[in-house]
C-alpha atoms as a PDB file:
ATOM      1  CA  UNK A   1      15.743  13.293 -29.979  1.00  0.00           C
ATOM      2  CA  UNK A   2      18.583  14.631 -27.346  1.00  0.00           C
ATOM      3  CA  UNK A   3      17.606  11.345 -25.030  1.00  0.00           C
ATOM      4  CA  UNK A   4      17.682   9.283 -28.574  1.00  0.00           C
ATOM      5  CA  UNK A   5      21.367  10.738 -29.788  1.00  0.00           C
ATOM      6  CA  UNK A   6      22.428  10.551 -25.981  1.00  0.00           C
ATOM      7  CA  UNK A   7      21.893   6.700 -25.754  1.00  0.00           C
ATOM      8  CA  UNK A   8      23.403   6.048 -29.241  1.00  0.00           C
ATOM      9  CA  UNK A   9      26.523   7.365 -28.022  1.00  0.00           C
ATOM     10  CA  UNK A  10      26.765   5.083 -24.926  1.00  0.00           C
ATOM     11  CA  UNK A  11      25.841   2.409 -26.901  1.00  0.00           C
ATOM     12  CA  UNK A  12      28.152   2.386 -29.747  1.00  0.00           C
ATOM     13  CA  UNK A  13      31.159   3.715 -27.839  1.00  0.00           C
ATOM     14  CA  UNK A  14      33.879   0.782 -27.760  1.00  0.00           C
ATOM     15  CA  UNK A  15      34.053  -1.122 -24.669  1.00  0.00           C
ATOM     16  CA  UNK A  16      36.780  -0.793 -22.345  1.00  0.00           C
ATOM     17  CA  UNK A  17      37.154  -3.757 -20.638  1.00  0.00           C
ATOM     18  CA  UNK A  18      40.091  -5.074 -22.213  1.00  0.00           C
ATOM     19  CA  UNK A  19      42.128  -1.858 -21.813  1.00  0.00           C
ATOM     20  CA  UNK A  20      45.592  -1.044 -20.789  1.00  0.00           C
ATOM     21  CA  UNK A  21      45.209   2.403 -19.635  1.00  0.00           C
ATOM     22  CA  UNK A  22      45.514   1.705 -16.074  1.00  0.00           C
ATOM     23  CA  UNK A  23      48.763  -0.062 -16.904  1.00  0.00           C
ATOM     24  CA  UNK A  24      50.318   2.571 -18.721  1.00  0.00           C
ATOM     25  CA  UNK A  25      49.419   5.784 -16.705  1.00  0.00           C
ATOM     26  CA  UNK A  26      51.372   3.287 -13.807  1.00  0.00           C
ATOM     27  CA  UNK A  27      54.257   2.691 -15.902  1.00  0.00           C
ATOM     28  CA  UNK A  28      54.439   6.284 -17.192  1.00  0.00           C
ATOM     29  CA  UNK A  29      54.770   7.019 -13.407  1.00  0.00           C
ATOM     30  CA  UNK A  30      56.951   4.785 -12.383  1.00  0.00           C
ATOM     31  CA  UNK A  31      59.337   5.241 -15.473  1.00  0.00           C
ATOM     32  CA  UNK A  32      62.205   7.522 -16.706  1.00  0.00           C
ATOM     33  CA  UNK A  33      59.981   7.178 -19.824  1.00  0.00           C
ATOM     34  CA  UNK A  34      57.762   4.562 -21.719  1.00  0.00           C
ATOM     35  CA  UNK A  35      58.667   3.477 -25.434  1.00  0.00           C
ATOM     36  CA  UNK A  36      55.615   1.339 -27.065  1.00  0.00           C
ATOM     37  CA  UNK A  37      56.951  -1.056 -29.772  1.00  0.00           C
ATOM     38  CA  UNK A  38      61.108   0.323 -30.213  1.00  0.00           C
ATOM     39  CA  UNK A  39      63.317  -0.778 -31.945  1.00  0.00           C
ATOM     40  CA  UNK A  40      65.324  -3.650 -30.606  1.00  0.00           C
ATOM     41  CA  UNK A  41      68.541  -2.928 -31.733  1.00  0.00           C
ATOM     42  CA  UNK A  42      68.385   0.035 -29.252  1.00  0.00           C
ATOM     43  CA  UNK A  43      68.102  -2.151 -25.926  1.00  0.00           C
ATOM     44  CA  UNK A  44      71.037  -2.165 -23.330  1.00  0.00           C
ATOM     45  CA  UNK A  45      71.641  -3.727 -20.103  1.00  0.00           C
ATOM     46  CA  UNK A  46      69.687  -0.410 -18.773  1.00  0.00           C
ATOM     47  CA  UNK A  47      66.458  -1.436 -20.066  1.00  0.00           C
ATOM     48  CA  UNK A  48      63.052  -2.304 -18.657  1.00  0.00           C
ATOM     49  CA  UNK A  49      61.519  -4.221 -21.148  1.00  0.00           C
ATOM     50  CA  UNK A  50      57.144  -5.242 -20.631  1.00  0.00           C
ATOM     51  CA  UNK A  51      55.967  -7.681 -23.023  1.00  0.00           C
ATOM     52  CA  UNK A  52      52.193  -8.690 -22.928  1.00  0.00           C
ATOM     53  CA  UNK A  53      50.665 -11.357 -24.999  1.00  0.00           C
ATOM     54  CA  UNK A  54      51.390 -12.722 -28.002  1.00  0.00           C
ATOM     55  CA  UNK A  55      53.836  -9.441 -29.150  1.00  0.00           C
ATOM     56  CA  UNK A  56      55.004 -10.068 -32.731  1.00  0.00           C
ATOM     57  CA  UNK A  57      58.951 -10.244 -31.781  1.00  0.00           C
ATOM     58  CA  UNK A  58      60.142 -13.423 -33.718  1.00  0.00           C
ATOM     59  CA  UNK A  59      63.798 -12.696 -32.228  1.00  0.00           C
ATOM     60  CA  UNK A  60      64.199 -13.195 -28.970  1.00  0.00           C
ATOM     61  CA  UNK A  61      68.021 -12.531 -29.218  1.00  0.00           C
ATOM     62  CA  UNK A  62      68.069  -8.458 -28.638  1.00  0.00           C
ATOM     63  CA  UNK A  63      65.904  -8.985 -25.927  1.00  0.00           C
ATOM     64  CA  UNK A  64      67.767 -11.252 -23.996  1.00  0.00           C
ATOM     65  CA  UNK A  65      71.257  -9.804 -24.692  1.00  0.00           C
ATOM     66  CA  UNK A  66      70.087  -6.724 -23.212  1.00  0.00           C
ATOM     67  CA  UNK A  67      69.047  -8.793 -20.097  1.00  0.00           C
ATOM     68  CA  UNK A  68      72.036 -11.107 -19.679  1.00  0.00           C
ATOM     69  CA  UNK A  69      73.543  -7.439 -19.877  1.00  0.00           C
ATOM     70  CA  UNK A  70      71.515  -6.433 -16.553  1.00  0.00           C
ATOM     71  CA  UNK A  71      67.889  -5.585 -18.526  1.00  0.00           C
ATOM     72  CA  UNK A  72      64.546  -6.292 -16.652  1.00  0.00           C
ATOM     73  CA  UNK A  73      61.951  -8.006 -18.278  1.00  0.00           C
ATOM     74  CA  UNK A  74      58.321  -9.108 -17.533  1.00  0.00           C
ATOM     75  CA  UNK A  75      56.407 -11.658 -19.996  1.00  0.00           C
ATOM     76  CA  UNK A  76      53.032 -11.812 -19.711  1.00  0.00           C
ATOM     77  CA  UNK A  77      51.906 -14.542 -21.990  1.00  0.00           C
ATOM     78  CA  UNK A  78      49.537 -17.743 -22.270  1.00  0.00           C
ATOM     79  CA  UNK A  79      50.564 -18.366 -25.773  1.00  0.00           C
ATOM     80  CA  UNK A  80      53.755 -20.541 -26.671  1.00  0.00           C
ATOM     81  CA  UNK A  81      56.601 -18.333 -28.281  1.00  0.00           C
ATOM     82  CA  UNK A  82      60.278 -18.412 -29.186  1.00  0.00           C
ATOM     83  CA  UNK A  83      60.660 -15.873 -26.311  1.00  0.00           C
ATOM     84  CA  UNK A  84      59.131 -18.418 -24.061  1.00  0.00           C
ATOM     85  CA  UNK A  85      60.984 -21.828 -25.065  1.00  0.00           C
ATOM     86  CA  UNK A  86      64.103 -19.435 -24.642  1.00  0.00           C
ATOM     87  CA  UNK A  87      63.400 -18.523 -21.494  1.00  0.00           C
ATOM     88  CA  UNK A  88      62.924 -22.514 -20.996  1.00  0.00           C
ATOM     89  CA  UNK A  89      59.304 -22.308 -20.594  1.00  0.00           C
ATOM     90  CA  UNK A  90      56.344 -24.350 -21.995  1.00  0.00           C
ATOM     91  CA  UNK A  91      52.630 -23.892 -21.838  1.00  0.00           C
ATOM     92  CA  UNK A  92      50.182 -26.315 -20.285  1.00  0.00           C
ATOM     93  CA  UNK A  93      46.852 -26.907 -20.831  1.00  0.00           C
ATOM     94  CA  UNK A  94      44.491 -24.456 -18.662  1.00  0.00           C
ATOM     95  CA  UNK A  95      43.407 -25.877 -15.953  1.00  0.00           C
ATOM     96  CA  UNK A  96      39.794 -25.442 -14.384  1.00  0.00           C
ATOM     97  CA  UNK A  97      38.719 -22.449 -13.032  1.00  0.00           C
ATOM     98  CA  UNK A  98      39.316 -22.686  -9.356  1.00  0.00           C
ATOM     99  CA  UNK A  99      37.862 -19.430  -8.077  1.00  0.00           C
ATOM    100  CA  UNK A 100      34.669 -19.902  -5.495  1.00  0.00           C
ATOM    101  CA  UNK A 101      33.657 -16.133  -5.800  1.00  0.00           C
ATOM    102  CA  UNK A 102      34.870 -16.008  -9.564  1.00  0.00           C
ATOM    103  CA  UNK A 103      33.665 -18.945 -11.165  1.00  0.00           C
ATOM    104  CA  UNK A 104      34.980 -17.934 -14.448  1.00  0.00           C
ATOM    105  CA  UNK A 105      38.398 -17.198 -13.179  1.00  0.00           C
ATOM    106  CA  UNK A 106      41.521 -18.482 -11.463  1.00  0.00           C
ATOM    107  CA  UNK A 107      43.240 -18.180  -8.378  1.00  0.00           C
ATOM    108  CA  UNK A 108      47.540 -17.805  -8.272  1.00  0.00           C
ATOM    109  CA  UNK A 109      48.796 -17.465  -4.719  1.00  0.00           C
ATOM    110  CA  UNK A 110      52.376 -16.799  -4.217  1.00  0.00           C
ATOM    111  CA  UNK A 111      54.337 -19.374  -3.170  1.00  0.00           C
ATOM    112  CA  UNK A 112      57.269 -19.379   0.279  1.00  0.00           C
ATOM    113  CA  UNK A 113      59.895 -18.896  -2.711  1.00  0.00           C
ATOM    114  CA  UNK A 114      57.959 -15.153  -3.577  1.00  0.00           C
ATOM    115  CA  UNK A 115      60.059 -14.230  -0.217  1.00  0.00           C
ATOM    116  CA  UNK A 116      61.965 -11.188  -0.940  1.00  0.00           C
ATOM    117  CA  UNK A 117      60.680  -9.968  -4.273  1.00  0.00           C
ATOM    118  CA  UNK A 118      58.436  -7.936  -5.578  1.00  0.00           C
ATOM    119  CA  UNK A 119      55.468 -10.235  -4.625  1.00  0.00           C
ATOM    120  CA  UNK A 120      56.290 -11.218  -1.034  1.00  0.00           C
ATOM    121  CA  UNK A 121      53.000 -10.834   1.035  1.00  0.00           C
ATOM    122  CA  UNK A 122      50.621 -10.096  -1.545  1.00  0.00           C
ATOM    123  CA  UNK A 123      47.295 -11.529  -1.675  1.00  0.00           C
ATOM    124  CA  UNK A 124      46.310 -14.118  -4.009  1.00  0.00           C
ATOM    125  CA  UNK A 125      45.821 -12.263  -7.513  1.00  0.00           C
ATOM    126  CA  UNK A 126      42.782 -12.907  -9.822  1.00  0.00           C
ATOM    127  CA  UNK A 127      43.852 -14.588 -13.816  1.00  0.00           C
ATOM    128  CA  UNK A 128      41.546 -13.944 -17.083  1.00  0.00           C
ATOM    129  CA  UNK A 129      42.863 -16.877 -18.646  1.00  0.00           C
ATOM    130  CA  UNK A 130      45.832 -18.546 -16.835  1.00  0.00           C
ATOM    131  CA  UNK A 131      47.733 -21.285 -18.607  1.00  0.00           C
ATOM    132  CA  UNK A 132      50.548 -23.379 -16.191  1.00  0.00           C
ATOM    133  CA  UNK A 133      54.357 -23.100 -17.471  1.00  0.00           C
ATOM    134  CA  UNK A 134      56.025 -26.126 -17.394  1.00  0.00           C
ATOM    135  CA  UNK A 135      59.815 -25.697 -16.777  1.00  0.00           C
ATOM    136  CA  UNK A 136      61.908 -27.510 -19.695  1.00  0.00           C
ATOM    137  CA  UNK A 137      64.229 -29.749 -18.801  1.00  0.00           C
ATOM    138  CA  UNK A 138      67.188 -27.947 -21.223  1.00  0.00           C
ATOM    139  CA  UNK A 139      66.305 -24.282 -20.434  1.00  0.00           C
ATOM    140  CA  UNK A 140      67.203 -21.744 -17.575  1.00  0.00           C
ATOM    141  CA  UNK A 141      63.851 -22.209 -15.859  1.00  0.00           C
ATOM    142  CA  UNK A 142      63.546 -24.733 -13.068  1.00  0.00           C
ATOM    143  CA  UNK A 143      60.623 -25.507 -10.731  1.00  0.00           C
ATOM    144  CA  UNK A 144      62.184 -24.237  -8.472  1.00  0.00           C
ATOM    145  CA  UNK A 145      62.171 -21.076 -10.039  1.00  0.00           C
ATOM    146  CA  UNK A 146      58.199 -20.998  -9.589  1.00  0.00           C
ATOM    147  CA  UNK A 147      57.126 -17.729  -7.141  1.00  0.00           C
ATOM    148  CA  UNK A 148      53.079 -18.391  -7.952  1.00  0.00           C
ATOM    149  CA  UNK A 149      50.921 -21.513  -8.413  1.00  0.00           C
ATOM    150  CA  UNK A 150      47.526 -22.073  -9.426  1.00  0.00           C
ATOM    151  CA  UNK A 151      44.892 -23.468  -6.596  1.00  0.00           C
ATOM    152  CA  UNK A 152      45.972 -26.538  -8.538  1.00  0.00           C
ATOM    153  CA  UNK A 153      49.400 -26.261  -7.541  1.00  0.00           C
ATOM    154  CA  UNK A 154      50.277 -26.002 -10.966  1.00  0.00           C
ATOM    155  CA  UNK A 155      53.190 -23.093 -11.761  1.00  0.00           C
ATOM    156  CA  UNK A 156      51.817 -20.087 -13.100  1.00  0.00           C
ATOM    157  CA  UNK A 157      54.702 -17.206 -12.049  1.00  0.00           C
ATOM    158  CA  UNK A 158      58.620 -17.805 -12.653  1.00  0.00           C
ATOM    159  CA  UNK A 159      61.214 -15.318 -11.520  1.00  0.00           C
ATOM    160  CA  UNK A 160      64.615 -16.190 -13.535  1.00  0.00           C
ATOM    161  CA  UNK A 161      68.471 -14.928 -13.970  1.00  0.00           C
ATOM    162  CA  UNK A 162      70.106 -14.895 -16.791  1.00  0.00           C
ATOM    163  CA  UNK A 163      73.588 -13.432 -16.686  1.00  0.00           C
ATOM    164  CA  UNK A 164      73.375  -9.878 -14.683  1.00  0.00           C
ATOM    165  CA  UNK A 165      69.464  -9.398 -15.820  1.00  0.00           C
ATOM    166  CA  UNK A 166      66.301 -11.020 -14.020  1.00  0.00           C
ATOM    167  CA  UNK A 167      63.054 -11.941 -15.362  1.00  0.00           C
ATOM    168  CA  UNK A 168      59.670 -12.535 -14.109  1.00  0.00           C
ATOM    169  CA  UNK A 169      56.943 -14.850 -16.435  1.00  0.00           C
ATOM    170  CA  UNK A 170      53.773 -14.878 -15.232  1.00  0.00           C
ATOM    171  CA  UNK A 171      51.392 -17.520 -17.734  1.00  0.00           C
ATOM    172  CA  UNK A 172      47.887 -14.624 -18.248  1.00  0.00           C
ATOM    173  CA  UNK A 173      48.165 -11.750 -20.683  1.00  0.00           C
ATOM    174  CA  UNK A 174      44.931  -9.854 -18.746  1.00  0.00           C
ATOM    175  CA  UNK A 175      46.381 -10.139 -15.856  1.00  0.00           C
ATOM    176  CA  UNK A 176      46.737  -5.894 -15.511  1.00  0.00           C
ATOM    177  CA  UNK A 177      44.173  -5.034 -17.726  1.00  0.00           C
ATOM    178  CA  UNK A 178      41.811  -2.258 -16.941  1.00  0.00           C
ATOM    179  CA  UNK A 179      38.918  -4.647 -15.547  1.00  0.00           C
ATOM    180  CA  UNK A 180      41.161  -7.303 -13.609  1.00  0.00           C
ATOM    181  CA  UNK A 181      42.928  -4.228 -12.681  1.00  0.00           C
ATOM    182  CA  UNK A 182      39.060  -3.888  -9.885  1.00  0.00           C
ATOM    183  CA  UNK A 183      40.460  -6.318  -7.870  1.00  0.00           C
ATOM    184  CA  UNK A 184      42.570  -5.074  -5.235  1.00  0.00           C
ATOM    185  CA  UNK A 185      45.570  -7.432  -5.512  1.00  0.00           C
ATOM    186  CA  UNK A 186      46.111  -7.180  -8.771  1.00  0.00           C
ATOM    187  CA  UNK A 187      46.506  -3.638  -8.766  1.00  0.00           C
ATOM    188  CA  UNK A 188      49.212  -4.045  -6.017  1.00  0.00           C
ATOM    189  CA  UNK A 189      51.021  -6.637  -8.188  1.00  0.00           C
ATOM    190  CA  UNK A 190      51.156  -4.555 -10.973  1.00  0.00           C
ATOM    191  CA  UNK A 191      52.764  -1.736  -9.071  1.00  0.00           C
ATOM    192  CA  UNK A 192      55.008  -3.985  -7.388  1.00  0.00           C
ATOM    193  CA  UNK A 193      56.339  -5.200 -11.035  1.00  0.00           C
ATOM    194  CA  UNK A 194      56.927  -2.292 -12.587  1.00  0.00           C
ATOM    195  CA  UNK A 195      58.696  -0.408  -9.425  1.00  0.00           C
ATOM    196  CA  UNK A 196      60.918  -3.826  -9.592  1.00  0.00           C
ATOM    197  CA  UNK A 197      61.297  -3.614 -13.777  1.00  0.00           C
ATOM    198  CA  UNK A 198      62.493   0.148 -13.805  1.00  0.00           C
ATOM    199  CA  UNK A 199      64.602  -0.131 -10.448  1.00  0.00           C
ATOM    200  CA  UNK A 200      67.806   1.692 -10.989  1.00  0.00           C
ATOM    201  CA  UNK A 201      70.407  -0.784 -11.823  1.00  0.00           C
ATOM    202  CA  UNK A 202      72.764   0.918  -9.649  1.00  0.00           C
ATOM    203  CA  UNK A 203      70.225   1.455  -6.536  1.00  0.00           C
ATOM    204  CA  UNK A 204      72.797   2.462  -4.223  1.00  0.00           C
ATOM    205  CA  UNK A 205      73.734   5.320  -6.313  1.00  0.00           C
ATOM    206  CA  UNK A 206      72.343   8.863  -5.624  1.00  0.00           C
ATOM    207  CA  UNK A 207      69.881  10.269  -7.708  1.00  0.00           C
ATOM    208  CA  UNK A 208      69.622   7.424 -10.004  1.00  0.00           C
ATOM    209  CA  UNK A 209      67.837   7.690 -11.984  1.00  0.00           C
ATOM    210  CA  UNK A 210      64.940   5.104 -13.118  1.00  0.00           C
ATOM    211  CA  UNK A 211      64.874   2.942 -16.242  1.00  0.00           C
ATOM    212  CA  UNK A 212      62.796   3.585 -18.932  1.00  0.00           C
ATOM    213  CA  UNK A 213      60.467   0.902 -19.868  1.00  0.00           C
ATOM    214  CA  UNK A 214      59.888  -0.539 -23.458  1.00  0.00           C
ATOM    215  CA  UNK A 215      56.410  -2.085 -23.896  1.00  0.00           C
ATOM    216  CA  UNK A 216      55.371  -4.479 -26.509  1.00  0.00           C
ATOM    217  CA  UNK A 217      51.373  -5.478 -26.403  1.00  0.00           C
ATOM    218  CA  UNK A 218      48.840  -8.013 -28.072  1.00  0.00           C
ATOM    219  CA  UNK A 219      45.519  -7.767 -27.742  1.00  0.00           C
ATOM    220  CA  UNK A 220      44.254  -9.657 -24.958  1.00  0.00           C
ATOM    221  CA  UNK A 221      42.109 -13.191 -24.428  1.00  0.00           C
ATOM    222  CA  UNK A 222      37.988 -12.645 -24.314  1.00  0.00           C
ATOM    223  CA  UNK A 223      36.943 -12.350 -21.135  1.00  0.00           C
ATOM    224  CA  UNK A 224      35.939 -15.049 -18.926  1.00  0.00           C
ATOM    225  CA  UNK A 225      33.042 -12.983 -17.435  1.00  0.00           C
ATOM    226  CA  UNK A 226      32.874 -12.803 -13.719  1.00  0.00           C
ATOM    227  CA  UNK A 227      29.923 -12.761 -12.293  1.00  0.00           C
ATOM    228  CA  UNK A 228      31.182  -9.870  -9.805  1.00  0.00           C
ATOM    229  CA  UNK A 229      32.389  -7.588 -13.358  1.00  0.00           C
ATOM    230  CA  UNK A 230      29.430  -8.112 -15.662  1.00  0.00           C
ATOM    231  CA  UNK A 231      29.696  -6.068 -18.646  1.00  0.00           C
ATOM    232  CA  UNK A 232      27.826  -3.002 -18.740  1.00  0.00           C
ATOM    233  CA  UNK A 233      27.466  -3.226 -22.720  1.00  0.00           C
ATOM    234  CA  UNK A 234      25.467  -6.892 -22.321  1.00  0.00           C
ATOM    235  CA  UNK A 235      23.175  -5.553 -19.719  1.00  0.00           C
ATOM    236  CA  UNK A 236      21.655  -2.846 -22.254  1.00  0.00           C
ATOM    237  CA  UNK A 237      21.986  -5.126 -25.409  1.00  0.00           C
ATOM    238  CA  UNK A 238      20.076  -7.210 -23.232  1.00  0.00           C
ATOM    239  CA  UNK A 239      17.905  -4.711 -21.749  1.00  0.00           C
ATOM    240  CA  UNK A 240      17.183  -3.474 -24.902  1.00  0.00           C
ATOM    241  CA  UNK A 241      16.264  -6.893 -26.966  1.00  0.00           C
ATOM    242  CA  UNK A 242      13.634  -7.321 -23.962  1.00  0.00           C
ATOM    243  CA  UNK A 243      12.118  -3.691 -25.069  1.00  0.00           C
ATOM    244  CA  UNK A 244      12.399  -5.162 -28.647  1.00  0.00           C
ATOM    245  CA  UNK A 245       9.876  -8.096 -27.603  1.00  0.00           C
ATOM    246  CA  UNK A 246       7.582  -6.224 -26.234  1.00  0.00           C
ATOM    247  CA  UNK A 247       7.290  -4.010 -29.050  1.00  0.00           C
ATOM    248  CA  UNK A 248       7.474  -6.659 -31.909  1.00  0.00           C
ATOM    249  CA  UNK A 249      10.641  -5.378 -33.392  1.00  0.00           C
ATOM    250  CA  UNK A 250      12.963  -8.571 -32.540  1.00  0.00           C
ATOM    251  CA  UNK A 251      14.099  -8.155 -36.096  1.00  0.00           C
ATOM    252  CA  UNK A 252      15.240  -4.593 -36.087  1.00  0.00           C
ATOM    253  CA  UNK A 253      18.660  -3.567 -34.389  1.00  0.00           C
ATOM    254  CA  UNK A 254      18.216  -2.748 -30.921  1.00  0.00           C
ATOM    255  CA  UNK A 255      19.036   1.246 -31.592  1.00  0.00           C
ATOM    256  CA  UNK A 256      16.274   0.928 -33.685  1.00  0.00           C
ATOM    257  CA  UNK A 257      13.529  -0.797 -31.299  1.00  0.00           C
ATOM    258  CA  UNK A 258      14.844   2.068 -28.414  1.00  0.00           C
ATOM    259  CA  UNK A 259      14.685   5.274 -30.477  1.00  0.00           C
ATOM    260  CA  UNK A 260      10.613   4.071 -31.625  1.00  0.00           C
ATOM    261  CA  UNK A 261      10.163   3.569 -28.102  1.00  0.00           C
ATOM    262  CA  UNK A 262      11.058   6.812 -27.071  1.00  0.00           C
ATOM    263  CA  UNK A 263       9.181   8.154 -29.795  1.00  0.00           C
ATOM    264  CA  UNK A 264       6.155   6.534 -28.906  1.00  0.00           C
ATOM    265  CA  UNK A 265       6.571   7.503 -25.003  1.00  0.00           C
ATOM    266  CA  UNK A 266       7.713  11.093 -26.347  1.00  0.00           C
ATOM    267  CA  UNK A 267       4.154  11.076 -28.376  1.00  0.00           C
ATOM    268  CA  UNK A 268       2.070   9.698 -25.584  1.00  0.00           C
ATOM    269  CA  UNK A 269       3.306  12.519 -22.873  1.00  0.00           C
ATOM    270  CA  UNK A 270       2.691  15.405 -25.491  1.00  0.00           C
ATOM    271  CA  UNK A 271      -1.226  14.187 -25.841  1.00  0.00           C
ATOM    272  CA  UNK A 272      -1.329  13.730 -22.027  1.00  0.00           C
ATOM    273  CA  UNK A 273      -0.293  17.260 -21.523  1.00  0.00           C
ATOM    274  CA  UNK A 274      -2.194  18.795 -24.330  1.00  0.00           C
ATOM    275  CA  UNK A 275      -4.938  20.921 -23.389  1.00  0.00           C
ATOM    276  CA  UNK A 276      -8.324  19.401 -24.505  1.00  0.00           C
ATOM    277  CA  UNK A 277     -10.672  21.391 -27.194  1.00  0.00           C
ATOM    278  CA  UNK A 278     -13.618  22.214 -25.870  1.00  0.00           C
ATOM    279  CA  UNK A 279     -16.710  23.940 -27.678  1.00  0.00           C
ATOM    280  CA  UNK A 280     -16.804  27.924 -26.968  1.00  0.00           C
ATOM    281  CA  UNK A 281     -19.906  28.546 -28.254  1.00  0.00           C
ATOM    282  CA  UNK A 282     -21.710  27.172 -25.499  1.00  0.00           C
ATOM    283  CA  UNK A 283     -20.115  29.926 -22.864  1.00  0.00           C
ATOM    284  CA  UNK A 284     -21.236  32.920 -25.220  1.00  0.00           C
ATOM    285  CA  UNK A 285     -24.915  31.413 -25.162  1.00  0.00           C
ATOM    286  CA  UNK A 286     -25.204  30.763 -21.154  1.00  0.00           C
ATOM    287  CA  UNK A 287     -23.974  34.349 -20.748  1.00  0.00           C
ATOM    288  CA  UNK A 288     -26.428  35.703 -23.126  1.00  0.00           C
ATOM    289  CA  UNK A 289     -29.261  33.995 -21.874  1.00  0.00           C
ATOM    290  CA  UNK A 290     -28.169  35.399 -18.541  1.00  0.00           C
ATOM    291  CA  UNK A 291     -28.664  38.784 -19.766  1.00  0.00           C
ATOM    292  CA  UNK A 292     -31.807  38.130 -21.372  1.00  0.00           C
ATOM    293  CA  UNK A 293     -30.374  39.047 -24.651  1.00  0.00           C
ATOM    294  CA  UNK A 294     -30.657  36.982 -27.931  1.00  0.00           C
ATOM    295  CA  UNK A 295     -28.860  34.547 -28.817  1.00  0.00           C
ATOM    296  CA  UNK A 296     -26.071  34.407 -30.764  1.00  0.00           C
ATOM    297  CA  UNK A 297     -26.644  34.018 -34.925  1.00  0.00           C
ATOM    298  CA  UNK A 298     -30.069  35.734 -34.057  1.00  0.00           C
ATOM    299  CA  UNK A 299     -32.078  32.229 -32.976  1.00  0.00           C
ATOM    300  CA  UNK A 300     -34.655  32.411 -31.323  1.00  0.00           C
END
């Protein structure tokens, strides 16, 4: 029953795939402090601002006061958005998965232009779902602008200025989640980013002190499944619809089909080890006879 309860646990437990944990312990870190979902009225030129996905802020105006007033931002996004068309930024359509090793994902490799910032040198990062951002021909973005492209050579990372503030746009929401998060560069970007977001704005000043960062999140695309990441919770589903067919229970839940099973093994090992019933009248009747005594019950 332990083994039973122990595996239900496992089982039903949420997956974590998707999670930002890994993100925010980093930005935590690297922070004067982290605010999830403030207020925007409270933004200044002082502010690190983190937006990921599809973040329900209809106004982009607060936000980009506060970095045309020296603010850092970084959009992660593969959805189209006010934010985004104000930043003079469109969406493409994805493009196909270019990744040998990851045939599921896509490749973004800095480009000569990366020089300098916060992704100079680093290796070419792994995307969930990347979309290519077009530069618009009446907004602040310019291809020139682009710092990562697609194996396609399709842009996929911006870095922008707008008034005393900088931004960086980078076209995959999962980019930094907990799973991509496994794959080396990634990781490194993500630092990289958020020491650049909550820089002091004044660096040359002593003991300044860091930004704090303001984080806005959307829950993130499904996962294109790498063959290299499989998920853990559809290797027991599956594991356990195969014990399912072989005990004719394709029809019950698979919690169901695993807890008989156990019961049955459970069951089998307790007869194994039982200790067999054997006749003991037979031993009281060779000794007697040994003896030359009667028999027991007086036959003769």
């Amino acid at each position: 029953m332990s083994a039973a309860l122990l595996l239900t646990l496992v089982l039903t437990s949420p997956p974590a795939w998707d999670d930002l944990s890994g993100l925010r312990a980093a930005a935590i870190e690297a922070s004067a402090g982290l605010n999830e979902g403030g207020d925007l009225g409270g933004l200044s030129g002082a502010a690190a601002m983190m937006i990921i996905g599809a973040a329900p802020l209809p106004d982009p105006g607060p936000i980009l006061r506060a970095v045309e007033a020296g603010g850092r931002l970084l959009l992660l996004t593969e959805a189209p958005s006010p934010l985004l068309r104000a930043l003079g930024l469109r969406v493409e359509a994805a493009p196909e998965a270019a990744s040998p090793r990851h045939p599921a994902l896509f490749i973004a490799r800095p480009t000569s232009a990366a020089h300098g910032g916060p992704l100079s040198g680093s290796a070419p990062l792994l995307a969930n779902h990347a979309v290519a951002l077009q530069a618009t021909i009446d907004g602040a973005a310019t291809e020139a602008a682009a710092r990562l492209r697609l194996d396609n050579d399709r842009p996929f990372g911006y870095h922008l200025r707008l008034g005393e503030g900088e931004v960086w746009v980078l076209g995959d929401s999962s980019l930094f989640i907990d799973l991509m998060l496994r794959h080396p560069p990634n990781r490194a970007a993500m630092l990289a980013l958020l020491d650049w977001l909550t820089r002091p704005r004044v660096e040359r000043a002593r003991a300044a002190p860091r930004r704090a960062l303001w984080l806005w999140t959307a829950s993130a695309p499904p996962l294109a499944a790498p063959p290299e990441i499989p998920s853990r919770r559809a290797q027991l589903n599956a594991a356990l619809r195969r014990l399912n067919a072989r005990l004719h229970l394709i029809e019950a839940p698979p919690l169901v089909g695993l807890t008989l099973g156990l019961a049955l093994a459970v069951t089998a090992l307790l007869l194994l080890r039982a200790p067999r019933l054997r006749p003991r009248l037979s031993r009281p009747s060779s000794a007697a006879a040994r003896r030359g005594g009667p028999p027991p019950n007086g036959s003769r």
